[in-house]
Protein backbone atom coordinates (compact mmCIF):
# COMPACT_ATOMS: atom_id res chain seq x y z
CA UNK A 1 -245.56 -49.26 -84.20
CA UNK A 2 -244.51 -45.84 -84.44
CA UNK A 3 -246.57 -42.85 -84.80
CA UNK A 4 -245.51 -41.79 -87.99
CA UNK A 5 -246.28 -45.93 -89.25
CA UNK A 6 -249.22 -45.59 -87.51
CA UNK A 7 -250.41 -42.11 -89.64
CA UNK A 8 -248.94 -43.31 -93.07
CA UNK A 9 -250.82 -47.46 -92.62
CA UNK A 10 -254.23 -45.33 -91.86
CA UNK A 11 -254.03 -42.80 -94.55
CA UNK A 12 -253.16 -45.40 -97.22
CA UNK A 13 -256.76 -47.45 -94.99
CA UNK A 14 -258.75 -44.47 -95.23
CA UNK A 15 -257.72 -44.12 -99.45
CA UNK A 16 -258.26 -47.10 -99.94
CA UNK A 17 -261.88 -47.32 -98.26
CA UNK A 18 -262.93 -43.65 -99.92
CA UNK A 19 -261.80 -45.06 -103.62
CA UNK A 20 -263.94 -48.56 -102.50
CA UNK A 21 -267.08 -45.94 -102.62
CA UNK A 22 -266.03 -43.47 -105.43
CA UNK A 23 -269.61 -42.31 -105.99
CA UNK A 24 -270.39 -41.61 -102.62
CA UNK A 25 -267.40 -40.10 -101.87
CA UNK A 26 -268.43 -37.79 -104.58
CA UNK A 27 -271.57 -37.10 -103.93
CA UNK A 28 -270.16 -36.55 -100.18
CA UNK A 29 -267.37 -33.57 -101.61
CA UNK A 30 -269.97 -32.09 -103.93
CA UNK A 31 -270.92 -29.31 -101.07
CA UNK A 32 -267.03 -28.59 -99.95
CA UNK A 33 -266.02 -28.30 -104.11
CA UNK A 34 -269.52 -25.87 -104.52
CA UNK A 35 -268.38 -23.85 -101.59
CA UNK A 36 -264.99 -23.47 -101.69
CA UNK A 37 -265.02 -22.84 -105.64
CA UNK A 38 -267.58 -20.24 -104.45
CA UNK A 39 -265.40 -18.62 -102.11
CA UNK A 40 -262.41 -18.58 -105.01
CA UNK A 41 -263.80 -17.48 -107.69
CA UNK A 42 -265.86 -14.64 -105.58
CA UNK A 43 -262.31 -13.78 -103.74
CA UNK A 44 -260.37 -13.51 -107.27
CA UNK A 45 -262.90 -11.44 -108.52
CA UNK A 46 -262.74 -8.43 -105.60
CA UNK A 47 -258.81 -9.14 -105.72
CA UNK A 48 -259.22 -8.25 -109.84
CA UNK A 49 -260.91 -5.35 -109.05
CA UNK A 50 -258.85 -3.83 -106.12
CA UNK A 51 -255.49 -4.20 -107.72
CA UNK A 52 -257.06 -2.75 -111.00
CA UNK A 53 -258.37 -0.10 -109.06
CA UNK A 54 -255.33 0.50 -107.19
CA UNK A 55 -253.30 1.02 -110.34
CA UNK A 56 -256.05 2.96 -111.83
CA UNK A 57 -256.02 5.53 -108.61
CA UNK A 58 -251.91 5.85 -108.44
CA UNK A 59 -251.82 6.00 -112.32
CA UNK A 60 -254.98 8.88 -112.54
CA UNK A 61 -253.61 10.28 -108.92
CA UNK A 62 -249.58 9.84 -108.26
CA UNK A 63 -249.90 10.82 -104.79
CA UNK A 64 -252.64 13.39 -105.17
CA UNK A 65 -253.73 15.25 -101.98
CA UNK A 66 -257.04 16.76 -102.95
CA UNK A 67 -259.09 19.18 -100.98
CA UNK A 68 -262.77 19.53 -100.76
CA UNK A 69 -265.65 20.40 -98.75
CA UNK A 70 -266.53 16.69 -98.42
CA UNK A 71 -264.95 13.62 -98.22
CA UNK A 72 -265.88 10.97 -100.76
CA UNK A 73 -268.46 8.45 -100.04
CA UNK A 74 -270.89 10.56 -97.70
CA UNK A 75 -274.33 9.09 -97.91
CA UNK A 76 -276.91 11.49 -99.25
CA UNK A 77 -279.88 9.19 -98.98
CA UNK A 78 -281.66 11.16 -96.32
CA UNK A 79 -280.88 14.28 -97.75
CA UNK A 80 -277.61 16.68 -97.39
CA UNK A 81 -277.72 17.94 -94.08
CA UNK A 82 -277.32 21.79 -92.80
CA UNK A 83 -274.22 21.79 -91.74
CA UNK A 84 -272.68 20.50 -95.06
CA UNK A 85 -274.69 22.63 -97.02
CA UNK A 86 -273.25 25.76 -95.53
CA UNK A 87 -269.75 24.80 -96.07
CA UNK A 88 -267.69 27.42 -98.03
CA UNK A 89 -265.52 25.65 -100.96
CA UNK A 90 -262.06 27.43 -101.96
CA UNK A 91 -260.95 30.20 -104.25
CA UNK A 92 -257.63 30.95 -105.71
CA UNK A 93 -255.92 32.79 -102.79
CA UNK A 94 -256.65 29.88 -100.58
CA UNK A 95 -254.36 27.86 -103.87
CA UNK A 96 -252.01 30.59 -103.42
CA UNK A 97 -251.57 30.74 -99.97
CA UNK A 98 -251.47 26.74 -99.60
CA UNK A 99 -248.17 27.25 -102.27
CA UNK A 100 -246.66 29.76 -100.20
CA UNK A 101 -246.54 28.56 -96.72
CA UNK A 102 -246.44 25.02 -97.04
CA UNK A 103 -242.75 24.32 -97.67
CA UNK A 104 -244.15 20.12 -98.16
CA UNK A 105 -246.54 21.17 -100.77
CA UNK A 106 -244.98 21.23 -104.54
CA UNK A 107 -247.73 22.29 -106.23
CA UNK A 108 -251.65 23.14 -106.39
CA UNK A 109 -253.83 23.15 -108.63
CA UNK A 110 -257.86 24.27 -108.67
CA UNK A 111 -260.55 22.01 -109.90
CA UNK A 112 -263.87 22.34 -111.76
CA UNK A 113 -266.08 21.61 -114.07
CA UNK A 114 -269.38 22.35 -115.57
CA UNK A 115 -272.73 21.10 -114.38
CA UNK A 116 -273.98 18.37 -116.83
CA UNK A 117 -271.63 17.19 -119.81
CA UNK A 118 -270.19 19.18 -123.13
CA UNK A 119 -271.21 18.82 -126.57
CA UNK A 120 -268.23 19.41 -128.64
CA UNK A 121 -268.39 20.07 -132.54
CA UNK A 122 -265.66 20.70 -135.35
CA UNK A 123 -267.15 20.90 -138.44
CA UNK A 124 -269.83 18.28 -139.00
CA UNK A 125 -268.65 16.13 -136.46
CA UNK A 126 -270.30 16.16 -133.01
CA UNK A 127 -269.60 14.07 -129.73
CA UNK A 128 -271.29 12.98 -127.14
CA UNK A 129 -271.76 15.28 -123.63
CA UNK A 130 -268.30 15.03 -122.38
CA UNK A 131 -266.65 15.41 -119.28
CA UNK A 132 -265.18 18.81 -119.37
CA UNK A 133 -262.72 20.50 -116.35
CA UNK A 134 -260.88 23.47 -115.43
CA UNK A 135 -257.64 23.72 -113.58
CA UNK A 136 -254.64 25.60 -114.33
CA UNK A 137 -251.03 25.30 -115.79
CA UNK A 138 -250.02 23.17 -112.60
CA UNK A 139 -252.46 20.03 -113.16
CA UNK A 140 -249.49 17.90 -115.42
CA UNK A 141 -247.57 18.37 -112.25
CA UNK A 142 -250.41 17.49 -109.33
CA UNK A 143 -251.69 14.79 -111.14
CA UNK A 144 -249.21 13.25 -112.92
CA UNK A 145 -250.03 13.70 -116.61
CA UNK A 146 -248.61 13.46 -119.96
CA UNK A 147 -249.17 14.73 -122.76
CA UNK A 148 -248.66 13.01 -126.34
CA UNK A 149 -249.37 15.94 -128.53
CA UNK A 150 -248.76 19.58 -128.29
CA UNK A 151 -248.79 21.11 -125.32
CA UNK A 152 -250.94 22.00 -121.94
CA UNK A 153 -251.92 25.69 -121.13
CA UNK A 154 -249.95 28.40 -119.74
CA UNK A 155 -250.09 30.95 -116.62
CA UNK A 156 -250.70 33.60 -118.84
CA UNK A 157 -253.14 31.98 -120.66
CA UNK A 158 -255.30 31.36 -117.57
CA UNK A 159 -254.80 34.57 -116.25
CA UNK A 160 -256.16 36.04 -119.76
CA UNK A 161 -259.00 33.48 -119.70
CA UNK A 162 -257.70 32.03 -123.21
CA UNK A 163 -260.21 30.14 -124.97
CA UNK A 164 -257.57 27.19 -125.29
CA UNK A 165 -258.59 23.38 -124.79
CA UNK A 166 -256.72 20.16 -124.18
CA UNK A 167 -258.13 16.85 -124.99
CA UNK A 168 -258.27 13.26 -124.20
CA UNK A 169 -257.68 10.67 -126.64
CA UNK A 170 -260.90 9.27 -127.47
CA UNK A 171 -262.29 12.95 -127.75
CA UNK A 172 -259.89 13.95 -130.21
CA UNK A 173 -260.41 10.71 -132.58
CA UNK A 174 -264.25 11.37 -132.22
CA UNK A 175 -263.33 14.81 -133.74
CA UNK A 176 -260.63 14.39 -135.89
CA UNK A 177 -260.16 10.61 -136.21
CA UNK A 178 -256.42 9.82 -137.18
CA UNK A 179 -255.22 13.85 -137.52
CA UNK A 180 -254.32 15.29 -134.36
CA UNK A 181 -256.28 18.57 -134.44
CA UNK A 182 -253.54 20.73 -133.38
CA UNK A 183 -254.50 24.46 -133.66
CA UNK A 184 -257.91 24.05 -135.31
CA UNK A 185 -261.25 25.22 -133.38
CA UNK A 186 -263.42 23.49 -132.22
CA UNK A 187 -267.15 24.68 -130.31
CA UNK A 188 -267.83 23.44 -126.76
CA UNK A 189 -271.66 24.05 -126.58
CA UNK A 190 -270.96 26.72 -129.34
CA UNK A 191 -267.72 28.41 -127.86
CA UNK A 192 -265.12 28.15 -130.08
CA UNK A 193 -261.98 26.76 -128.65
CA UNK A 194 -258.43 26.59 -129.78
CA UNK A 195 -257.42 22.74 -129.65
CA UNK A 196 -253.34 23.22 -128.27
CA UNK A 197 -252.60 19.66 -126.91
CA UNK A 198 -253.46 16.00 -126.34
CA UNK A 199 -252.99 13.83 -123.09
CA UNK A 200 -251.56 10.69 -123.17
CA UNK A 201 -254.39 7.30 -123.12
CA UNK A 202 -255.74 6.71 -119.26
CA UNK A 203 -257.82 4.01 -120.31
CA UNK A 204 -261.32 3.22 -118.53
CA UNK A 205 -262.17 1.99 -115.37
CA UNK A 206 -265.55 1.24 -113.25
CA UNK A 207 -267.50 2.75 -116.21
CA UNK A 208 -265.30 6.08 -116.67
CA UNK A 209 -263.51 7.04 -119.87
CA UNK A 210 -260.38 8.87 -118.73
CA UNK A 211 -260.03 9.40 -122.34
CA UNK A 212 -263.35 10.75 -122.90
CA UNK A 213 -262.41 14.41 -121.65
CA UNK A 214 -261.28 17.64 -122.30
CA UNK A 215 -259.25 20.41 -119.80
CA UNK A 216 -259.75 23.99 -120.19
CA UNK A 217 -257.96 27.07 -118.20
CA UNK A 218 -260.21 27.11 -114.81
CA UNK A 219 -261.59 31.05 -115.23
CA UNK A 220 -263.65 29.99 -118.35
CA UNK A 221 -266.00 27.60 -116.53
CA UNK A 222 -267.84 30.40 -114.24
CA UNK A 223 -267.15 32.07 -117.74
CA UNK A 224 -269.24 30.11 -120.32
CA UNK A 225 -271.43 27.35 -117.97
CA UNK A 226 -273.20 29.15 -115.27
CA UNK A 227 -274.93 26.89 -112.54
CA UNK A 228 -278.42 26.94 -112.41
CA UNK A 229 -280.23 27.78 -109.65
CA UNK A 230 -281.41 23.86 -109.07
CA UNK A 231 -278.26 22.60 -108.61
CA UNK A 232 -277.30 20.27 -106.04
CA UNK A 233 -275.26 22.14 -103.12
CA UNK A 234 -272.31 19.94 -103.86
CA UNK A 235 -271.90 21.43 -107.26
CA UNK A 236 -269.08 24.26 -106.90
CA UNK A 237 -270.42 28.08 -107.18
CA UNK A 238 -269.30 31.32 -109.38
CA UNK A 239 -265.94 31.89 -107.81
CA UNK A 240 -265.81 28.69 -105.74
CA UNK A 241 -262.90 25.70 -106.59
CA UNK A 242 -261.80 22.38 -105.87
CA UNK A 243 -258.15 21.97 -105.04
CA UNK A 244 -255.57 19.61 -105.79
CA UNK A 245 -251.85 19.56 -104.49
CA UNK A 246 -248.85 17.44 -104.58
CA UNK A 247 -246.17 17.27 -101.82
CA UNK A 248 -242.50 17.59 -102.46
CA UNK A 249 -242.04 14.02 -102.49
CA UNK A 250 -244.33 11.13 -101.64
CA UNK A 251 -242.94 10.93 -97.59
CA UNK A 252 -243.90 14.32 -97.33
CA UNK A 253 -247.79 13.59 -98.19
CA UNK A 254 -248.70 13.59 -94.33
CA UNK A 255 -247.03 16.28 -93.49
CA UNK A 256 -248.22 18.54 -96.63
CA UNK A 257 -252.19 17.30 -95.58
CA UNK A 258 -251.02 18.97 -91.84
CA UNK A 259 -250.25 21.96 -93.38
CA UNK A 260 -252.76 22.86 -95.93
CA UNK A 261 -255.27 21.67 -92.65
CA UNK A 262 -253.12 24.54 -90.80
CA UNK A 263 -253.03 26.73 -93.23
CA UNK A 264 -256.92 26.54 -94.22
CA UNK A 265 -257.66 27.09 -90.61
CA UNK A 266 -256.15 30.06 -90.26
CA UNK A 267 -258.01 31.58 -92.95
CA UNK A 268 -261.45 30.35 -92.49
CA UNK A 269 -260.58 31.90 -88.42
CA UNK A 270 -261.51 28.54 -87.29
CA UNK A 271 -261.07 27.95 -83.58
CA UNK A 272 -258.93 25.58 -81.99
CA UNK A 273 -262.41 23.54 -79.85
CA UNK A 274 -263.99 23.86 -83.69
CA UNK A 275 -263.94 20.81 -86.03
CA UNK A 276 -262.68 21.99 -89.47
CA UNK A 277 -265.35 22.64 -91.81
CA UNK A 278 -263.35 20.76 -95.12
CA UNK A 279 -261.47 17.75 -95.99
CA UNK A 280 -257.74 16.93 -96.69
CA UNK A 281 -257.55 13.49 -98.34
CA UNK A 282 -255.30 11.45 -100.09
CA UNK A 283 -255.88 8.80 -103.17
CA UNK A 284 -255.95 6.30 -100.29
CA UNK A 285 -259.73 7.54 -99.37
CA UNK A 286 -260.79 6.40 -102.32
CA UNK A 287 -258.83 2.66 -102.05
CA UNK A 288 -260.58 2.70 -98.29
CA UNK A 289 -263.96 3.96 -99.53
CA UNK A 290 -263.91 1.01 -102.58
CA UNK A 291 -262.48 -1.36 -99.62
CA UNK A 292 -265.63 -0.72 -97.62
CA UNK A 293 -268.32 -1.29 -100.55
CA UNK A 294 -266.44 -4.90 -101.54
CA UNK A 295 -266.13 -5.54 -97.49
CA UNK A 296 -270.20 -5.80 -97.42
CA UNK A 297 -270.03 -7.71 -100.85
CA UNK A 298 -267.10 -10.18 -99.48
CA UNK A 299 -269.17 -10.67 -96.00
CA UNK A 300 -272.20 -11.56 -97.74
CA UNK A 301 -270.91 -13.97 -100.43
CA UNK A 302 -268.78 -15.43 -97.64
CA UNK A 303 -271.78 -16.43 -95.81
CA UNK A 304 -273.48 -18.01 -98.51
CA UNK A 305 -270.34 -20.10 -99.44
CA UNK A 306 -270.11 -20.88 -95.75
CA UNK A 307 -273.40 -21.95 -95.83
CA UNK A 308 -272.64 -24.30 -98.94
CA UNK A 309 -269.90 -25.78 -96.74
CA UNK A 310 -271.09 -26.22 -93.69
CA UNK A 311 -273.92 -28.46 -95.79
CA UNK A 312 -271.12 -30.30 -97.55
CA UNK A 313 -269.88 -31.22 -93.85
CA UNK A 314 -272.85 -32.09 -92.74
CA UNK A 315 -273.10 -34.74 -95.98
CA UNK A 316 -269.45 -35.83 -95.18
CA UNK A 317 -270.72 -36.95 -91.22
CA UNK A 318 -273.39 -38.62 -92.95
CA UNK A 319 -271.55 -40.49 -95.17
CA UNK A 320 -268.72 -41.12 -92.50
CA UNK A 321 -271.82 -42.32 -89.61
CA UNK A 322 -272.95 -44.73 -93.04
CA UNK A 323 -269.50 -46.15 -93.68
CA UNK A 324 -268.90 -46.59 -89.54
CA UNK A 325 -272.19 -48.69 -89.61
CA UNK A 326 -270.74 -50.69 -92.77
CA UNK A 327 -267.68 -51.35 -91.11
CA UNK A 328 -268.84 -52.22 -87.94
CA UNK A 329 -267.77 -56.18 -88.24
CA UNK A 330 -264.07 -54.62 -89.53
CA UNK A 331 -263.47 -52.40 -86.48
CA UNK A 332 -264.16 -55.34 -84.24
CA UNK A 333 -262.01 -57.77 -85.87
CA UNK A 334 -259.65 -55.06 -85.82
CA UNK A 335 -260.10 -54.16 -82.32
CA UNK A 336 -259.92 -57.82 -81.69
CA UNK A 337 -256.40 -57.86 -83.12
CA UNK A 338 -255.25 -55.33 -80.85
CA UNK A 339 -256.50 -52.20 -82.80
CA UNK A 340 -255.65 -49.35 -80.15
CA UNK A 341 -258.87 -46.74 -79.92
CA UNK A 342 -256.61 -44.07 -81.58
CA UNK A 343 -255.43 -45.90 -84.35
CA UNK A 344 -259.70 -46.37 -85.49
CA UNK A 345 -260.24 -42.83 -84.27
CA UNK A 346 -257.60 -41.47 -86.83
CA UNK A 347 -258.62 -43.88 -89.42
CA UNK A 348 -261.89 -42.48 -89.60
CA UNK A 349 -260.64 -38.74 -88.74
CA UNK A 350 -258.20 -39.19 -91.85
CA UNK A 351 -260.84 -40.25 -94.30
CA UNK A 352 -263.31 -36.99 -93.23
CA UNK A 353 -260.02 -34.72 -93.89
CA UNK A 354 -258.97 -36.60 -96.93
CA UNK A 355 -262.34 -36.27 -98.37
CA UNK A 356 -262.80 -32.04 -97.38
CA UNK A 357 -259.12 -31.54 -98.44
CA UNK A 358 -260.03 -33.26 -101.75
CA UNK A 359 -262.99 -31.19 -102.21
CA UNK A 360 -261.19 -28.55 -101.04
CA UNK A 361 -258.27 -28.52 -104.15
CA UNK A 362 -261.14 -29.37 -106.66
CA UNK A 363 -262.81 -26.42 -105.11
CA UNK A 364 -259.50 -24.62 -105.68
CA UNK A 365 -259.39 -25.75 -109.28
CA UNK A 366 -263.04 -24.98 -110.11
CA UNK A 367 -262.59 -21.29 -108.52
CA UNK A 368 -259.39 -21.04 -110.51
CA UNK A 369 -260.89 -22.29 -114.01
CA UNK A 370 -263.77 -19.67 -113.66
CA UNK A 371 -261.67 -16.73 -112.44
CA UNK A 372 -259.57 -17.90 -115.45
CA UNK A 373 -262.59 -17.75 -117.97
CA UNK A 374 -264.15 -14.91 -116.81
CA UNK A 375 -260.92 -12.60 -117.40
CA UNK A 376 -260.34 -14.33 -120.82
CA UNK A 377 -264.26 -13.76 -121.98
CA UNK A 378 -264.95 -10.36 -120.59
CA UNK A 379 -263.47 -7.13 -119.51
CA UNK A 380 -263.28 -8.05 -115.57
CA UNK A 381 -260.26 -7.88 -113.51
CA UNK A 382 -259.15 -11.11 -111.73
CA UNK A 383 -256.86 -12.36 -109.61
CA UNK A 384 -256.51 -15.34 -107.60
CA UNK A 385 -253.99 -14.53 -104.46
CA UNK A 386 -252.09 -16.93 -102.59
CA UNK A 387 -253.66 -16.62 -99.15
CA UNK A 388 -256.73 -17.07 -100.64
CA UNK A 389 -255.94 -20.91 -101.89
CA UNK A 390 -253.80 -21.94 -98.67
CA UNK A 391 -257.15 -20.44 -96.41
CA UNK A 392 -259.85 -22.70 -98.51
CA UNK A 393 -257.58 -25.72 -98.48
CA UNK A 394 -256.66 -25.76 -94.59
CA UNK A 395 -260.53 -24.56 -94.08
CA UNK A 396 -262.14 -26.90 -95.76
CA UNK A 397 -259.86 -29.45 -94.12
CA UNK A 398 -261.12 -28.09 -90.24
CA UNK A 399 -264.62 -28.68 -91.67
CA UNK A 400 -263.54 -32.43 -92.20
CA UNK A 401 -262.00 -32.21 -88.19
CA UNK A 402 -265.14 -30.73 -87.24
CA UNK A 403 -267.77 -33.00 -88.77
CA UNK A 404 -265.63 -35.78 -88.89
CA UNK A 405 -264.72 -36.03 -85.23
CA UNK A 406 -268.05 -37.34 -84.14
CA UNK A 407 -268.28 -40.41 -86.46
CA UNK A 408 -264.49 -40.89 -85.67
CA UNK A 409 -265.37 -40.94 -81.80
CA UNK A 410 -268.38 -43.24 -82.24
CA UNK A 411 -266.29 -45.68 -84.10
CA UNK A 412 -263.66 -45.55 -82.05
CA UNK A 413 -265.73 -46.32 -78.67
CA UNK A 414 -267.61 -49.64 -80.82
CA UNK A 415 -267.42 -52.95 -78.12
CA UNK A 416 -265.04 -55.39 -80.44
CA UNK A 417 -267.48 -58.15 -79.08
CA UNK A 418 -270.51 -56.42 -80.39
CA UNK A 419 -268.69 -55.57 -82.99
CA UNK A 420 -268.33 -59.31 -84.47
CA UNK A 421 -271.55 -59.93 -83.75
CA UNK A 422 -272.75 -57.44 -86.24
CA UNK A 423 -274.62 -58.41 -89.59
């Protein structure tokens, strides 16, 4: 008998004796489906999440290089040290000279925004605080915005500190519900303000309304919202910005990061043995920094489905070391017969994998069906990937190798006389 008879006669053995026992062959899986549903669902979930934040960063970003005094994600727990503290932010010459001697940077654009959210009014209508920020005529361009309605402020209206506002979607309904507000005033903590455009709907993510805002010309923050003295030290000072810039095309985003670091250096007189004291970044930080928070999440939910399999494989041995006892008189008549030790070996090898693998696609199917019902009844982003069903099916299959192989072994080295004489 060939190998290939020899593997197709003991699979259709080791079916048959697993569908003899259907309840304890499902009682035996129970652990593997548990575990590797576990693993699925969990998987599809983070998966949801990264591609939904992924879109959400190139959509809200388009290749944004932003520049700041600290990169995002630093850990403030045990206070903001010294030499963080004491770092200057940027002003509007340091925009200016970024623009003019990097020939891979397109455009820049400054950043900031009051301490504490806006309450905007027209009329009798009031919102909520909202998320208010100033930049300048460039920030369509640097961040890849549209606008649905009117129009976005111009260089001359920044430079004359214009009280002229832009808003988001959801700010504008809250005002004006279905008009679109276009050259009516409006008071942002009782400044009037000349409404001149909409932006196109962002949509929300992670808890933040990207329609919930509204953009004003940069000057009129230190203007109208001064910080108080309590302040964190990350907040942005009178005269201190936030910049944003955009390379000439999206190849050129490594280079344009070189030479705003270049250019920055040179003006802060910053030695070549000295570390520089602020950060060039790219949207990718923030897909790393959100990689790193779901890589401690993914670890520790691994475990615990690990955990959950490795006591479903210790139930399948069980039941495998039970069904070698059972069997004992068949393996002798069947060594008797001329049964090599490899052919009982794989038959009881077979019915471990069989049984894991089993588990394994029901696993599959349970992960699957809740990923699928948790993206139908809520808001949450999933997505179950490819490499993530091929990696629980073949792993759940070693686990049926690896606790399988000792039962397989034992039955394999049974005497066929002792064998008979088993009752």
């Amino acid at each position: 008998m060939g190998i290939l008879d020899l593997v197709v006669e003991t699979f259709a053995m080791a079916r048959s004796a697993l569908l003899a026992n259907r309840l304890r062959s499902i009682l035996a899986l129970l652990g593997i489906v548990i575990g590797v549903g576990t693993v699925i669902a969990m998987v599809a979930l983070i998966n949801g999440f990264q591609r939904s934040f992924q879109q959400s960063i190139q959509s809200f970003g388009n290749n944004t290089i932003y520049v700041r005094r600290i990169r995002p994600g630093v850990n403030f727990a045990s206070g903001v040290p010294e030499s963080l503290k004491t770092r200057r932010a940027f002003s509007i010459e340091d925009a200016h000279a970024i623009l003019a001697q990097c020939p891979a940077v397109r455009a820049v654009s400054p950043f900031k925004f009051p301490m504490g959210g806006v309450k905007m009014s027209y009329l009798q209508k009031h919102t909520k605080p909202t998320f208010v920020y100033g930049t300048n005529e460039e920030y369509l361009l640097t961040h890849s915005y549209d606008l649905s309605r009117g129009r976005f402020f111009t260089q001359p209206e920044v430079q004359r500190n214009t009280n002229v506002v832009v808003l988001g979607k959801d700010t504008r309904e809250a005002l004006f519900g279905d008009a679109s507000g276009l050259g009516r005033t409006i008071h942002l903590d009782g400044v009037p303000f000349t409404v001149i455009g909409e932006f196109e709907a962002r949509g929300k993510f992670l808890g933040n309304n990207f329609d919930e805002v509204a953009c004003i010309p940069y000057p009129l923050v230190d203007k109208y919202w001064r910080l108080p003295d309590t302040a964190p030290p990350w907040f942005l000072k009178k005269g201190e910005l936030a910049l944003d810039a955009l390379a000439t095309s999206p190849d050129q985003s490594e280079e344009a990061m070189r030479q705003i670091s270049e250019v920055l250096r040179v003006r802060r007189h910053l030695p070549s043995n000295k570390l520089n004291d602020f950060v060039v970044f790219s949207d990718d930080a923030f897909l790393a920094l959100y990689n790193t928070v779901t890589g401690g999440i993914f670890a520790l939910m691994t475990l615990i489905s690990s955990i959950s399999l490795i006591v479903g494989g210790i139930g399948v041995m069980n039941i495998m070391l039970v069904a070698v006892t059972e069997r004992t008189r068949e393996i002798g008549v069947r060594k008797a017969l001329g049964a090599p030790r490899r052919a009982i070996l794989l038959q009881f090898l077979i019915e471990a994998i069989l049984l894991t693998a089993t588990g394994g696609l029901l696993g599959v199917l349970l992960g699957g069906g809740v990923s699928f019902a948790v993206r139908a009844a809520s808001p949450l982003p999933t997505y179950v990937s490819a490499w993530s069903v091929v990696t629980a099916l073949v792993f759940s299959a070693l686990v049926g190798v690896f606790f399988g192989l000792y039962p397989a072994m034992r039955a394999s080295r049974l005497d066929p006389v002792d064998s008979l004489r088993y009752e």
